[in-house]
N, C-alpha and C. Protein backbone atom coordinates (compact mmCIF):
# COMPACT_ATOMS: atom_id res chain seq x y z
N UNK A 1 9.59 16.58 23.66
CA UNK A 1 9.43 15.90 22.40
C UNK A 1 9.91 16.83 21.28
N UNK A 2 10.76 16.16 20.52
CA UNK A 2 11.66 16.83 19.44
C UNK A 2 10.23 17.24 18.03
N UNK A 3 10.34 17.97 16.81
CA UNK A 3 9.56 17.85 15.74
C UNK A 3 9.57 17.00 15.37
N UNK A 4 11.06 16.01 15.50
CA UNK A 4 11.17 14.67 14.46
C UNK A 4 10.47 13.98 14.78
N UNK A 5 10.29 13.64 16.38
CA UNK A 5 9.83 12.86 17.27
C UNK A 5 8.09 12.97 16.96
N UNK A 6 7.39 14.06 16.94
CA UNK A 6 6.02 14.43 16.91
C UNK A 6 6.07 13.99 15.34
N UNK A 7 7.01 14.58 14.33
CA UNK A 7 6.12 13.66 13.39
C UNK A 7 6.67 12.28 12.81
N UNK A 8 7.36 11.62 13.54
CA UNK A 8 7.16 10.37 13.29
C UNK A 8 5.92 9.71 14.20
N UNK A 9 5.69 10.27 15.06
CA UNK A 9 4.24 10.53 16.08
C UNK A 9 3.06 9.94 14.53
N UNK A 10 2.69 11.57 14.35
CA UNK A 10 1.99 11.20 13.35
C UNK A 10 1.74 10.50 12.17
N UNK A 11 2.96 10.23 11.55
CA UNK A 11 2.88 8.99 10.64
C UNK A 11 2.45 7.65 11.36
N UNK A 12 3.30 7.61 12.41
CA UNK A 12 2.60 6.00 13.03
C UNK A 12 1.23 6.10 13.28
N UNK A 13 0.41 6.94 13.63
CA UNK A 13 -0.58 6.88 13.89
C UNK A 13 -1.46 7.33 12.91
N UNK A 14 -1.33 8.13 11.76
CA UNK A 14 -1.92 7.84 10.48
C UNK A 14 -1.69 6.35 9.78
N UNK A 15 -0.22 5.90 9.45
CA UNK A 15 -0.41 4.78 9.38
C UNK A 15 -1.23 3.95 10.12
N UNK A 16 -0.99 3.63 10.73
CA UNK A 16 -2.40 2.73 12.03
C UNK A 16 -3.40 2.71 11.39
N UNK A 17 -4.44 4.01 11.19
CA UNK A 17 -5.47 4.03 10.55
C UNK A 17 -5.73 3.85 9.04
N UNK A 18 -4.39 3.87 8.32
CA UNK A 18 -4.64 3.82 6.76
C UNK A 18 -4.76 1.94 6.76
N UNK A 19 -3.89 1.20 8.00
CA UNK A 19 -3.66 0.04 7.79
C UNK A 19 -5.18 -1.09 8.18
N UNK A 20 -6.12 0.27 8.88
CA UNK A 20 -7.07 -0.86 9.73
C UNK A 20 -8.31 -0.67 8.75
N UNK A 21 -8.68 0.63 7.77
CA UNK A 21 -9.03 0.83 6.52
C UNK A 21 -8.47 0.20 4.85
N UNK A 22 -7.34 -0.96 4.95
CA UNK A 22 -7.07 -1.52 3.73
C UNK A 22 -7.54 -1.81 2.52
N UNK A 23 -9.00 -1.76 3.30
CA UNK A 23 -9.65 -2.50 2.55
C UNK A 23 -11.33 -2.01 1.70
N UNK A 24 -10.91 -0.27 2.29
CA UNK A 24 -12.02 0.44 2.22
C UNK A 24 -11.31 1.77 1.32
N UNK A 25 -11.97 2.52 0.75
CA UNK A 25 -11.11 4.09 0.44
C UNK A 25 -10.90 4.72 1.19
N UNK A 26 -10.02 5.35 1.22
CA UNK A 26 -9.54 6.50 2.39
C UNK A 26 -9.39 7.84 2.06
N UNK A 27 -10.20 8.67 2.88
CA UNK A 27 -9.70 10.51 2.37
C UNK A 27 -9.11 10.68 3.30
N UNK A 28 -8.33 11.80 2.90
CA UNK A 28 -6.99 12.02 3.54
C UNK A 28 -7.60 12.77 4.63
N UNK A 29 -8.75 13.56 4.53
CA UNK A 29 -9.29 14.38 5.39
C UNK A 29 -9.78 13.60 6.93
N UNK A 30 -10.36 12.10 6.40
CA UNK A 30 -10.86 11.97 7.66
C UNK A 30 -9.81 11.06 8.73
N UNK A 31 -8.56 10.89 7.72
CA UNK A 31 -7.46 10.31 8.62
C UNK A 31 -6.82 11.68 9.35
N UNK A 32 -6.82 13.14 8.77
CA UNK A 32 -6.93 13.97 9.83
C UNK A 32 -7.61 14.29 10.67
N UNK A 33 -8.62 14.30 10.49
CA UNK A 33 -9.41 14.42 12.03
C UNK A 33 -9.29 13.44 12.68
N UNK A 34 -9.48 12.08 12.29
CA UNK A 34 -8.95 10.90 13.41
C UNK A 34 -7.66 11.77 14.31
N UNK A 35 -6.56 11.99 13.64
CA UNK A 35 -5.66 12.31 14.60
C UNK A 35 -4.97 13.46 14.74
N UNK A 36 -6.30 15.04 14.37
CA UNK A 36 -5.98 16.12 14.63
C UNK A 36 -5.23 16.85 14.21
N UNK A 37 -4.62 16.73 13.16
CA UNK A 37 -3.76 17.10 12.60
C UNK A 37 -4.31 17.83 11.25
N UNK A 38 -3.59 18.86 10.26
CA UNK A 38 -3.96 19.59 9.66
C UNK A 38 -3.24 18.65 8.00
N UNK A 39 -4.34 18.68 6.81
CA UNK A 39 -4.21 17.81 6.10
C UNK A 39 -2.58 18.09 5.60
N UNK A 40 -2.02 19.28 5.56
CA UNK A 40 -0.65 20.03 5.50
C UNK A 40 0.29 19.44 6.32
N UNK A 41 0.13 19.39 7.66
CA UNK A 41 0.65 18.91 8.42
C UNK A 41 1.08 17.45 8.36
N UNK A 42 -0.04 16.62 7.73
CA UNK A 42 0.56 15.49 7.72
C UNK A 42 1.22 14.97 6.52
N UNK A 43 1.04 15.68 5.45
CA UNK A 43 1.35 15.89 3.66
C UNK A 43 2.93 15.63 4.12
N UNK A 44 3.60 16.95 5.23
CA UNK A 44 4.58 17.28 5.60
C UNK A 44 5.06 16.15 6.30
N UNK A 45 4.92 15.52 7.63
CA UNK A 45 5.56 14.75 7.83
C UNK A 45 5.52 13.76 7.41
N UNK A 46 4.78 12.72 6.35
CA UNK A 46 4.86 11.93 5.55
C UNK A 46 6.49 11.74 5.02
N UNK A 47 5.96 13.17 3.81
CA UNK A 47 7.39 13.16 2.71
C UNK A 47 8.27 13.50 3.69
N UNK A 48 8.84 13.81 4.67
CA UNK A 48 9.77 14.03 5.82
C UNK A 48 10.49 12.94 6.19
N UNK A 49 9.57 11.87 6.49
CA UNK A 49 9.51 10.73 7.58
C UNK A 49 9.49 9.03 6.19
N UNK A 50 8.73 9.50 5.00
CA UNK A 50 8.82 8.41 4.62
C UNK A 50 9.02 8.58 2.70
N UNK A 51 9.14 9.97 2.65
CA UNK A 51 9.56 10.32 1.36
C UNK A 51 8.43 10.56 0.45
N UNK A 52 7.13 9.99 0.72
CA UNK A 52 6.20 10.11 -0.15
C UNK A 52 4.74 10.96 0.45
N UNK A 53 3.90 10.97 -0.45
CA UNK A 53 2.90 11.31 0.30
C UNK A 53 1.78 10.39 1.21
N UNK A 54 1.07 10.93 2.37
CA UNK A 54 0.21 9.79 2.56
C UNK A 54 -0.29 8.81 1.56
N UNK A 55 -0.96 9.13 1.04
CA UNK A 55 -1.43 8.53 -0.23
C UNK A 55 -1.08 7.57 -0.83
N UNK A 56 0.15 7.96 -1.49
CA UNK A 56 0.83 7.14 -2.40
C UNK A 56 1.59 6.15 -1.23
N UNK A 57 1.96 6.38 0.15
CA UNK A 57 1.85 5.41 1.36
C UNK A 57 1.20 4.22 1.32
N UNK A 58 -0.08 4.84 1.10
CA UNK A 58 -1.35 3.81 1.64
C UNK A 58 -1.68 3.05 0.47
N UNK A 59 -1.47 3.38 -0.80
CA UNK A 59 -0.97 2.60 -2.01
C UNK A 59 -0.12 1.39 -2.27
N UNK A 60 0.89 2.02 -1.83
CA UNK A 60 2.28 1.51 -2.01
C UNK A 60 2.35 -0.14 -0.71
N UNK A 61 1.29 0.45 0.14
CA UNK A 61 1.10 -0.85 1.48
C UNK A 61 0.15 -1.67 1.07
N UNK A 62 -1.13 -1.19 0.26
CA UNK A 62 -1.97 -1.99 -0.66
C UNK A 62 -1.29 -3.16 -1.53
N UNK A 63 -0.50 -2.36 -2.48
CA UNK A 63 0.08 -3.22 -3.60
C UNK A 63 0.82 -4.05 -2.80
N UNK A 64 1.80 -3.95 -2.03
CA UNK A 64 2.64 -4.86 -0.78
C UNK A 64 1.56 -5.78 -0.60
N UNK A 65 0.71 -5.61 -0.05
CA UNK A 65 -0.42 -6.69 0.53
C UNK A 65 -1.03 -7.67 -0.62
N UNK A 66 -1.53 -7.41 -1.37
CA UNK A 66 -1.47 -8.10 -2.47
C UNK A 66 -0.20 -8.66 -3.14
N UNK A 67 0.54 -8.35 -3.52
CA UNK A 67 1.54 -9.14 -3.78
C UNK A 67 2.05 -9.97 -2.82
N UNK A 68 1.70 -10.05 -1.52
CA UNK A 68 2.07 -11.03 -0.70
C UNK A 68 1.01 -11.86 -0.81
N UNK A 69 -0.29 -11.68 -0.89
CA UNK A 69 -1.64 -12.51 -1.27
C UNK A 69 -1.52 -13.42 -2.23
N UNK A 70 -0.97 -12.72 -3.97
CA UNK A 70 -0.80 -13.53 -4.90
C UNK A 70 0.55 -14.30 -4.65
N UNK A 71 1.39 -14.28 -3.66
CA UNK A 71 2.70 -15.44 -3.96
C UNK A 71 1.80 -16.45 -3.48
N UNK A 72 1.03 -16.72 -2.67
CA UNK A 72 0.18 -17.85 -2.15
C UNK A 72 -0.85 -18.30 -2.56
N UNK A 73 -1.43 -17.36 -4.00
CA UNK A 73 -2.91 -17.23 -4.49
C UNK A 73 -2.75 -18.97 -5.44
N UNK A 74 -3.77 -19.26 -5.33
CA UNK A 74 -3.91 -20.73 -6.77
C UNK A 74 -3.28 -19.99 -8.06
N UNK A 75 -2.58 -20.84 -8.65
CA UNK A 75 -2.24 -20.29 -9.95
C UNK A 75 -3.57 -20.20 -11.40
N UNK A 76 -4.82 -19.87 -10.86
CA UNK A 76 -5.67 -19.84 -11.89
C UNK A 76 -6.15 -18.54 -12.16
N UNK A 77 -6.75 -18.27 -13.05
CA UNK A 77 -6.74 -16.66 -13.98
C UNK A 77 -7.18 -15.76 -13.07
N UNK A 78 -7.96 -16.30 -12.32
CA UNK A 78 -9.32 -15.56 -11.73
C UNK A 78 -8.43 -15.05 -10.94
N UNK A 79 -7.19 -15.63 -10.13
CA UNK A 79 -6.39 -15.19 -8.71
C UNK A 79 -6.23 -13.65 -9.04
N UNK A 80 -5.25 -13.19 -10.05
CA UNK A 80 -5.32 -11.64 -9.88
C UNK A 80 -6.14 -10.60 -10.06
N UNK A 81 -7.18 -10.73 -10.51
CA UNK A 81 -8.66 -10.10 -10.18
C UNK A 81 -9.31 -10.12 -8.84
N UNK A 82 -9.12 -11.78 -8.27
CA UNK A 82 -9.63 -11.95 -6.65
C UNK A 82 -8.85 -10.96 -5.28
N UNK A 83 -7.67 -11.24 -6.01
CA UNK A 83 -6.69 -10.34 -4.85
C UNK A 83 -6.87 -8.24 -5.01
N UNK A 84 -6.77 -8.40 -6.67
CA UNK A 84 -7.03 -6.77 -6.80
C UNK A 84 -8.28 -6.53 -6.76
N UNK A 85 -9.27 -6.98 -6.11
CA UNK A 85 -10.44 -6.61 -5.82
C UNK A 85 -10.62 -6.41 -4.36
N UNK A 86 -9.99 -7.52 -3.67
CA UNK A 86 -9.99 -6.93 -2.40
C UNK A 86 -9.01 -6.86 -1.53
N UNK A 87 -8.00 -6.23 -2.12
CA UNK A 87 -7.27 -4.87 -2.09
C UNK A 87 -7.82 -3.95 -1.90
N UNK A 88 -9.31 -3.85 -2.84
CA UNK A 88 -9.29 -2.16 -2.90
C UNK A 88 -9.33 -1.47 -4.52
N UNK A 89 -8.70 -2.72 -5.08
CA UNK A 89 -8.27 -1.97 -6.56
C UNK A 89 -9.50 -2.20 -7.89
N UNK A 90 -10.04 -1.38 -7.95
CA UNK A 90 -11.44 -1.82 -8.71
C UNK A 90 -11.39 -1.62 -10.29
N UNK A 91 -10.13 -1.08 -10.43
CA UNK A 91 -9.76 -1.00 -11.79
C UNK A 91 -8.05 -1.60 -12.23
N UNK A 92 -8.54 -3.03 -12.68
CA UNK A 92 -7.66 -4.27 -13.37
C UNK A 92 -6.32 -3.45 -14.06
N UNK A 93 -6.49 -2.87 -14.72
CA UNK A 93 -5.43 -2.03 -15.75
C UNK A 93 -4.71 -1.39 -14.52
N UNK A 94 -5.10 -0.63 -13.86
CA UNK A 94 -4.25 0.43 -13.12
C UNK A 94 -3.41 -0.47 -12.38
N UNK A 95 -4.23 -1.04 -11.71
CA UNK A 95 -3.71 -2.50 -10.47
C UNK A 95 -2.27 -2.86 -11.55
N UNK A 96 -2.64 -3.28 -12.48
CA UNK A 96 -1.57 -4.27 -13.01
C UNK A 96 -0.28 -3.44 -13.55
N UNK A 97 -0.65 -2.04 -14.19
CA UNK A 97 0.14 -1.18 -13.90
C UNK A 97 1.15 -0.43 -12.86
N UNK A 98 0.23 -0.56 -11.84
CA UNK A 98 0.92 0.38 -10.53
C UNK A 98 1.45 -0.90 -9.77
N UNK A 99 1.16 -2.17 -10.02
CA UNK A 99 2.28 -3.39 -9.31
C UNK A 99 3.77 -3.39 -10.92
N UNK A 100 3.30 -3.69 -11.74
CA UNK A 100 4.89 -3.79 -12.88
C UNK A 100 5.66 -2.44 -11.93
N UNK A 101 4.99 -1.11 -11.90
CA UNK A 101 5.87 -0.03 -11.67
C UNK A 101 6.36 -0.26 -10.25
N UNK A 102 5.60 -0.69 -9.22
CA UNK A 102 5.99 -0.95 -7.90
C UNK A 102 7.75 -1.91 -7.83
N UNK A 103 7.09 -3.64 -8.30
CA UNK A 103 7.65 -4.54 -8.53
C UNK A 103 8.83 -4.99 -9.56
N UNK A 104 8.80 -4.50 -11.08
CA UNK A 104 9.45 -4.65 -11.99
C UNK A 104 8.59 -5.77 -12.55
N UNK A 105 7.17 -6.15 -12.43
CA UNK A 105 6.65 -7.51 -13.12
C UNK A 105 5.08 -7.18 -12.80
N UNK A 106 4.67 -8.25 -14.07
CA UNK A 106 3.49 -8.25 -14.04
C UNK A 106 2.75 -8.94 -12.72
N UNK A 107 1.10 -8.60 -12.13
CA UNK A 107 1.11 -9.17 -10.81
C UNK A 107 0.21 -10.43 -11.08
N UNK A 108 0.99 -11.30 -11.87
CA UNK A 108 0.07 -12.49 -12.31
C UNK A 108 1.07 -13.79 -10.68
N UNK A 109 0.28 -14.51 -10.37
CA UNK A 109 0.74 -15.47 -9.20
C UNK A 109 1.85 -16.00 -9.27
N UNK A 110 2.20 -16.27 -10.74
CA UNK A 110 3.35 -16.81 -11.08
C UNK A 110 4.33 -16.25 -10.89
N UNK A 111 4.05 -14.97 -11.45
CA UNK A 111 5.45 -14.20 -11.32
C UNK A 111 5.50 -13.43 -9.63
N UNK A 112 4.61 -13.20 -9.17
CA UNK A 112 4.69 -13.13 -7.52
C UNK A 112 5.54 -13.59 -6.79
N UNK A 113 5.28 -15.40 -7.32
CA UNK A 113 5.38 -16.40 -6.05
C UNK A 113 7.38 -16.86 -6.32
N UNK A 114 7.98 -16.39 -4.88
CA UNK A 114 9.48 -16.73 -4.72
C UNK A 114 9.99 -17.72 -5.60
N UNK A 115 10.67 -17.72 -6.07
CA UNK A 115 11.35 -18.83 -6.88
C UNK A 115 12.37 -19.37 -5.81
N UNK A 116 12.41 -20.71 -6.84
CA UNK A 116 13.36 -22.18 -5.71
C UNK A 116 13.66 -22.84 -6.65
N UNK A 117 14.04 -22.11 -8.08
CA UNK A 117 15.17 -22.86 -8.62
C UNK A 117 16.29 -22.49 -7.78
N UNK A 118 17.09 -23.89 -8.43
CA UNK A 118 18.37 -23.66 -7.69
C UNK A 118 19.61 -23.88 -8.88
N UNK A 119 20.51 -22.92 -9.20
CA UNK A 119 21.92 -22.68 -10.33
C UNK A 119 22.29 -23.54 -10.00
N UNK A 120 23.16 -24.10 -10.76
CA UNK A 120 24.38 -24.95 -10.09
C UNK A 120 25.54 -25.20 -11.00
């Protein structure tokens, strides 16, 4: 087994666990001991393997998840509070911040949900 090989190893299998926790907080510490690895170690093959840090990973798959939530959410006020709550995201401002910066848009349902106009 190559280094590349071992740490794309460990990203899949940190991922795994950041993905089955979505919905809970995560320290970085106890996704190392889940899979033995030194919190350095996996800092490293992260930005290696996926450019960023765990963290901002397990973020970045949050906001994904929700924004796939709100293209389907009811178009009423309450929807982007319902979805950034359980996400994970317990503070409205940041949420709505860290999706415009993710996305290029605000994460209201409307602007989520695919468009089907059609030019002509």
């Amino acid at each position: 087994m190559t280094i590349k090989d071992t740490r794309d190893a460990r990203v899949r299998r940190a991922a795994a666990l950041l993905r089955e926790q979505e919905f809970e907080p995560v320290r970085l510490r106890d996704v190392c001991e889940a899979i033995g690895v030194s919190e350095r170690s996996l800092r490293d093959a992260f930005y290696r393997v996926c450019g960023m840090s765990p963290m901002r990973f397990e973020r970045l798959q949050r906001l994904t998840d929700a924004r796939r939530a709100l293209q389907t959410a009811p178009p009423d006020r309450g929807a982007v509070t319902q979805v950034a709550i359980q996400f994970g995201f317990s503070e409205l401002g940041r949420f709505a911040k860290s999706h415009k910066a993710a996305f290029g848009e605000t994460p209201s349902p409307d602007a989520a949900r695919p468009s089907h106009r059609h030019t002509g």
